[in-house]
N, C-alpha and C. Protein backbone atom coordinates (compact mmCIF):
# COMPACT_ATOMS: atom_id res chain seq x y z
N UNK A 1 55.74 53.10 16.17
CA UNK A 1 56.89 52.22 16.22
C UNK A 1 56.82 51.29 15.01
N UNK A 2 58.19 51.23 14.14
CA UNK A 2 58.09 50.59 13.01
C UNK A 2 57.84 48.92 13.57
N UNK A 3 58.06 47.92 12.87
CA UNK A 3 57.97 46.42 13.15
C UNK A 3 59.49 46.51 13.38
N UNK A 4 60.66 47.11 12.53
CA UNK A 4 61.66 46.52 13.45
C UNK A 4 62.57 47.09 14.80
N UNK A 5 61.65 48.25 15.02
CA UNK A 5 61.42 49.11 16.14
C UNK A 5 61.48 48.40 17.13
N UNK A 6 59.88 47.65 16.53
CA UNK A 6 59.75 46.80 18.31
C UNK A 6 60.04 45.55 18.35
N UNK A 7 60.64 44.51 17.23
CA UNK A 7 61.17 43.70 17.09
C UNK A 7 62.65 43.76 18.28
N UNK A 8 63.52 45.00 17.92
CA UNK A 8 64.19 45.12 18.77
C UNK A 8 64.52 45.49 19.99
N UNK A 9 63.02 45.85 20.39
CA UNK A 9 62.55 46.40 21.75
C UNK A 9 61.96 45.43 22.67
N UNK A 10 61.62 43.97 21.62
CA UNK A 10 60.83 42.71 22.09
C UNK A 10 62.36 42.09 22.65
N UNK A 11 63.23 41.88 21.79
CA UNK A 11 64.46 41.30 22.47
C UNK A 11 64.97 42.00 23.22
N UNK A 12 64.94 43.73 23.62
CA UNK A 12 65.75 44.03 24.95
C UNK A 12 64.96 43.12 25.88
N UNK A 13 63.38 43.12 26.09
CA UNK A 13 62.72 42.62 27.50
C UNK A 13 62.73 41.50 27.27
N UNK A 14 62.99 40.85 26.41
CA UNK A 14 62.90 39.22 26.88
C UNK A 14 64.36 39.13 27.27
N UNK A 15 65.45 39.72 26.80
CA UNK A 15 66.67 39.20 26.94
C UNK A 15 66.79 40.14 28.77
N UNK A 16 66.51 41.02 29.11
CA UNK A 16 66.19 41.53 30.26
C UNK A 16 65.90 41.00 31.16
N UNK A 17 64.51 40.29 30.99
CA UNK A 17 64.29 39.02 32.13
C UNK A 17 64.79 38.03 32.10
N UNK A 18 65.50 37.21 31.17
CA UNK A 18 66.20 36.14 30.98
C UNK A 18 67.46 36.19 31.97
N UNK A 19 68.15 38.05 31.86
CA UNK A 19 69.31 37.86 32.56
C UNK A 19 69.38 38.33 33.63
N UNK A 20 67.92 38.78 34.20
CA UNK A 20 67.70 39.08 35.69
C UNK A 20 67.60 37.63 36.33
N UNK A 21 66.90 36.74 35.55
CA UNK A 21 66.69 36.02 36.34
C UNK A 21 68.00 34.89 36.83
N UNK A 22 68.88 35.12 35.58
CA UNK A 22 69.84 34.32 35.59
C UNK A 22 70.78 34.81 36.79
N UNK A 23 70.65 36.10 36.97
CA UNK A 23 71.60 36.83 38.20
C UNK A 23 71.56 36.17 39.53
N UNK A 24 69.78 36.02 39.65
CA UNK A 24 69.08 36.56 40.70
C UNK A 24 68.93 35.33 41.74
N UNK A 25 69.31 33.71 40.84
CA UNK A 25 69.45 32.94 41.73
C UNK A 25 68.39 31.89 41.64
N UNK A 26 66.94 32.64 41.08
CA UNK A 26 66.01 31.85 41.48
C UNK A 26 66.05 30.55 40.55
N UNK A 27 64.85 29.26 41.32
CA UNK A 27 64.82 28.37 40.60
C UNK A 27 64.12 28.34 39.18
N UNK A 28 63.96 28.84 38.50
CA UNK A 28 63.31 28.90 37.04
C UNK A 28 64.18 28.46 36.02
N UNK A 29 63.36 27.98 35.23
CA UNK A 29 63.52 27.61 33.91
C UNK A 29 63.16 28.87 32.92
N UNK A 30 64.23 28.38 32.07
CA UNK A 30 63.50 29.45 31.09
C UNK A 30 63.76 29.16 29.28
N UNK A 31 62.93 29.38 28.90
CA UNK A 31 63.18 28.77 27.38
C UNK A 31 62.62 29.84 26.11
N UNK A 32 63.59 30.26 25.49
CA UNK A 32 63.25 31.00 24.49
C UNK A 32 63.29 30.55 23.14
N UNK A 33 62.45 31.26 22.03
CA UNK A 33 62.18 30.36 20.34
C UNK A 33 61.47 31.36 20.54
N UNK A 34 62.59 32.39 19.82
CA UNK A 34 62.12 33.67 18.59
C UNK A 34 61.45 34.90 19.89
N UNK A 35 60.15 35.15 19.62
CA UNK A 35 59.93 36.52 20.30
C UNK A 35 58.78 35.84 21.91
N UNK A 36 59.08 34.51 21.90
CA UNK A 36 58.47 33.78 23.19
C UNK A 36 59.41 33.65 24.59
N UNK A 37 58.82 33.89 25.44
CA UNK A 37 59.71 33.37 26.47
C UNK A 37 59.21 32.95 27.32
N UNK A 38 58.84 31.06 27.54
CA UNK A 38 58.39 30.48 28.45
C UNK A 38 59.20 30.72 30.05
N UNK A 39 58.59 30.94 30.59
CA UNK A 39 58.96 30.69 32.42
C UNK A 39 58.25 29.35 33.21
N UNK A 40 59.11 28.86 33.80
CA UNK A 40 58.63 27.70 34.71
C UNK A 40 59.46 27.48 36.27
N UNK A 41 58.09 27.30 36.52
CA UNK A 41 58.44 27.62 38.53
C UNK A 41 58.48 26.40 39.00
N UNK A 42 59.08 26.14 40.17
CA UNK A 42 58.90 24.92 41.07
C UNK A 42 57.80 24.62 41.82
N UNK A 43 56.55 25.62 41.20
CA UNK A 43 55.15 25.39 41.84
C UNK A 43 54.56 24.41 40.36
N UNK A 44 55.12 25.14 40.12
CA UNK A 44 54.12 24.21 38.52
C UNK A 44 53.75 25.23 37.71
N UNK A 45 53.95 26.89 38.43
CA UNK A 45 52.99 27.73 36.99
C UNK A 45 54.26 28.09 36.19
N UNK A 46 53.72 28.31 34.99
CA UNK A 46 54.09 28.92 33.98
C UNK A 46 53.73 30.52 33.64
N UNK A 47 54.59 31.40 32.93
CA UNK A 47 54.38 32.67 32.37
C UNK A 47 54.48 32.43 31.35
N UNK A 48 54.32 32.74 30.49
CA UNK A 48 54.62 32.67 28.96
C UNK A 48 54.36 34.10 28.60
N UNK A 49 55.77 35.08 27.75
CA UNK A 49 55.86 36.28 27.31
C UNK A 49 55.95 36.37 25.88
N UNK A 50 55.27 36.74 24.89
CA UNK A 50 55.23 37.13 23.57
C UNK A 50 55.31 38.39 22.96
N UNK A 51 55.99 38.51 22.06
CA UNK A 51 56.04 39.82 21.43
C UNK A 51 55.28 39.22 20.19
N UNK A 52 54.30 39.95 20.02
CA UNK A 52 53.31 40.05 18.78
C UNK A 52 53.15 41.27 17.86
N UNK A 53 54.10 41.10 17.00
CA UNK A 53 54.88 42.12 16.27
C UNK A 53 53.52 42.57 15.11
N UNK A 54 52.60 41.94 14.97
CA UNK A 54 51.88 43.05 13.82
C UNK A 54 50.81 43.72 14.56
N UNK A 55 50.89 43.70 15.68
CA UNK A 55 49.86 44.77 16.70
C UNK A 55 50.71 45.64 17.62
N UNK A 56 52.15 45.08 17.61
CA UNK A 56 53.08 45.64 18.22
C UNK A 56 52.95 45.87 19.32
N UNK A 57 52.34 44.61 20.28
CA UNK A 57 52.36 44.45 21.60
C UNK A 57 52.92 43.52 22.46
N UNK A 58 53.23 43.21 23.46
CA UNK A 58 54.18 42.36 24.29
C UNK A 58 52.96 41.76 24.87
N UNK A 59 52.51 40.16 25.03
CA UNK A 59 51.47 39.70 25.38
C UNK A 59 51.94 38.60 26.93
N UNK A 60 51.17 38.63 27.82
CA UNK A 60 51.61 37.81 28.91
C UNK A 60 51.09 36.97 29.55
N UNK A 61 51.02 35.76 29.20
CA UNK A 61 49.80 34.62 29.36
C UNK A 61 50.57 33.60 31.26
N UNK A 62 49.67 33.95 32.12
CA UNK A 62 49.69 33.38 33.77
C UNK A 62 48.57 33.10 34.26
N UNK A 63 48.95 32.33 35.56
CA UNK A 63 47.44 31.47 36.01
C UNK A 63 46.49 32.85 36.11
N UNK A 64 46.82 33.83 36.55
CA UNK A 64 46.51 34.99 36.99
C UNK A 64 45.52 35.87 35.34
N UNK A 65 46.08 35.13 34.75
CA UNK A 65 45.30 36.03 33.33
C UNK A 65 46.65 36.29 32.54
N UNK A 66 45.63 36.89 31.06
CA UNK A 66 45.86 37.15 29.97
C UNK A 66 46.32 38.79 30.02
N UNK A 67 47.44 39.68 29.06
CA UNK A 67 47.79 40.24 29.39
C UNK A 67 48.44 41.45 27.94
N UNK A 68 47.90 42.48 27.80
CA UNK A 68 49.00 42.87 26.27
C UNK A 68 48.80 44.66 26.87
N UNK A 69 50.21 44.58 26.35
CA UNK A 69 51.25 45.84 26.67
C UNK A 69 51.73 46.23 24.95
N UNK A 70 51.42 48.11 25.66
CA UNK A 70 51.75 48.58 24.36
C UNK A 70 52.84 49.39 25.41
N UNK A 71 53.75 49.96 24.01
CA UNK A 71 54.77 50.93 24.29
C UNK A 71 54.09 52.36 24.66
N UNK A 72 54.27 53.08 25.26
CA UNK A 72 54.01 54.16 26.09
C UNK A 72 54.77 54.81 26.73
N UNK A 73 56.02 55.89 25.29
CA UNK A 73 57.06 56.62 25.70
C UNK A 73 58.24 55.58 26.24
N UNK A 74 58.27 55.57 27.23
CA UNK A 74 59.37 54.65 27.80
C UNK A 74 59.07 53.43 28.43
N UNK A 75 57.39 53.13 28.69
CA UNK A 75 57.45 51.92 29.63
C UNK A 75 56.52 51.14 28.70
N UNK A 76 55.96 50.22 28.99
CA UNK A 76 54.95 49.23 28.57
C UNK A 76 54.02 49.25 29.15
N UNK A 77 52.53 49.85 28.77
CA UNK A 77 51.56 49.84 29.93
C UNK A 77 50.11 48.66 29.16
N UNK A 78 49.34 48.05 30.35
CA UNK A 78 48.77 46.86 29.59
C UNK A 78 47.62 47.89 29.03
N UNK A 79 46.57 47.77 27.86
CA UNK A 79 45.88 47.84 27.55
C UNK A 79 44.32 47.46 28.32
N UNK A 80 44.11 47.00 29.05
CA UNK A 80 43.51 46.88 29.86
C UNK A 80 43.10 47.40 31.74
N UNK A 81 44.47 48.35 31.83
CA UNK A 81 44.42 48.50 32.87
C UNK A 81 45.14 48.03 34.02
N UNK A 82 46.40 46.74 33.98
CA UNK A 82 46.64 46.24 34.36
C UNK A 82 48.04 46.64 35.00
N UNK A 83 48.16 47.73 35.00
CA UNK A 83 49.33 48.45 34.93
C UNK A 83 50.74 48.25 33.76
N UNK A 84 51.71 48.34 34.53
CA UNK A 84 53.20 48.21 33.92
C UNK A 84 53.81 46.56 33.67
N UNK A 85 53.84 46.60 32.83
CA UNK A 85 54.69 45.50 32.14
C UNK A 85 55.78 44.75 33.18
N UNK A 86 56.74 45.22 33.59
CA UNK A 86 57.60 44.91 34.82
C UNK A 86 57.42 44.62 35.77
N UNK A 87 56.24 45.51 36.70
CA UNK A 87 55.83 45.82 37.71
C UNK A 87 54.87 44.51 37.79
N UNK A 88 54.51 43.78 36.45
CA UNK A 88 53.43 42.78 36.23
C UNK A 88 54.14 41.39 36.37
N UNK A 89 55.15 41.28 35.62
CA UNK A 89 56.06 40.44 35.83
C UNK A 89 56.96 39.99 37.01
N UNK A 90 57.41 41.04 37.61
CA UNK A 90 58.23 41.06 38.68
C UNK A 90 56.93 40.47 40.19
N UNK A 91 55.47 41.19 39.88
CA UNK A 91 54.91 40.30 41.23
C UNK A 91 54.61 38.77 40.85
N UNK A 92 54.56 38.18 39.67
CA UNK A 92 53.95 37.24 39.17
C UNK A 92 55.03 36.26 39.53
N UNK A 93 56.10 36.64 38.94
CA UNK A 93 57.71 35.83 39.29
C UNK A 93 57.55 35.79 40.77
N UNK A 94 57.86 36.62 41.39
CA UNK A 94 57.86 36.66 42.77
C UNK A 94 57.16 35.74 43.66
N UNK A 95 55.73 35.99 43.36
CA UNK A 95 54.53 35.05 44.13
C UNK A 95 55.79 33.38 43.92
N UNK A 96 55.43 33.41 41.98
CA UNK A 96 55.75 31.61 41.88
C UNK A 96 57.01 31.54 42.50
N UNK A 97 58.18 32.10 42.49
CA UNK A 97 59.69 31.81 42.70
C UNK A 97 59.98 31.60 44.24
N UNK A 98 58.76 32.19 44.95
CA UNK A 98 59.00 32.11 46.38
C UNK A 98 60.20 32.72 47.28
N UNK A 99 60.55 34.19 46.39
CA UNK A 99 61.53 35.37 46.49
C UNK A 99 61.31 36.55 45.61
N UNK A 100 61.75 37.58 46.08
CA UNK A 100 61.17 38.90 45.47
C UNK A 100 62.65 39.10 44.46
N UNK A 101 61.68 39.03 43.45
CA UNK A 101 62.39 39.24 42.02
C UNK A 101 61.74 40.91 41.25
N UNK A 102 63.01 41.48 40.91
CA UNK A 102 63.01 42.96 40.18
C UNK A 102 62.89 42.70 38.71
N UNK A 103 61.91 42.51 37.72
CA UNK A 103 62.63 42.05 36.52
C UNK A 103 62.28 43.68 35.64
N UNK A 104 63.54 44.13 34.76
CA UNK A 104 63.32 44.60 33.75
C UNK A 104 63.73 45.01 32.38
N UNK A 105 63.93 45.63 31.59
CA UNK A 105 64.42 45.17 30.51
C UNK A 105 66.03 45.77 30.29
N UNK A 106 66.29 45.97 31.82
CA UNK A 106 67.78 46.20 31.72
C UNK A 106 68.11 44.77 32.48
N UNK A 107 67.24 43.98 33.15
CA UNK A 107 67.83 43.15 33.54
C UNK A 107 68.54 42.90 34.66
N UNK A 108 67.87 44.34 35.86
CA UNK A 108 68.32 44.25 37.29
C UNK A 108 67.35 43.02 38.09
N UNK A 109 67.62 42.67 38.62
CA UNK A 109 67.32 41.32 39.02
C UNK A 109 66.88 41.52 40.43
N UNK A 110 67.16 41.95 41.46
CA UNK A 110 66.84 42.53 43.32
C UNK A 110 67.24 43.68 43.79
N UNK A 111 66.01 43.94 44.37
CA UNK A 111 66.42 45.67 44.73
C UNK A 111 67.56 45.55 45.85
């Protein structure tokens, strides 16, 4: 994947969860500047999502841990084992939001 490959693959999923979440009701904040996208819950935690374009990975910093996703055909899988990118996000949101949130980089928001 070139850099502006995933440059533009960093803004489908941030802009993805931005507008799931915006659908979906819940209480979050959300604040974006460039390839970051802070999350903030009414518990107090934070997510913080990065696209780190010269390793060309999507990085995901929660109380829960540290986190980096490479592209893998069609999904994002973590480098560590941690599974799917979405699947990572969507329980993490969920736990803090205190409602089951779908997030992905199309931006469906509840099953």
């Amino acid at each position: 994947m070139t850099e502006p490959e995933f440059l533009d693959a960093c803004d489908r999923v941030l802009s993805g969860i931005e507008n799931a979440l915006d659908r979906c009701g819940a209480d979050v904040e959300s604040a974006r500047s460039g390839n970051v996208l802070e999350l903030e819950f009414d518990d107090g935690a934070k997510i913080i999502v990065n696209g780190n374009a010269p390793v060309r990975e999507i990085w995901v910093a929660a109380r829960r841990g540290a986190f980096h996703f490479r592209h893998d055909a069609d999904r994002w899988i973590d480098t560590r084992g941690a599974g799917e990118l979405f699947a990572l996000l969507s329980a993490l949101a969920s736990q803090h939001a205190g409602q089951t949130l779908t997030l992905s980089a199309a931006g469906s928001d509840q099953p």
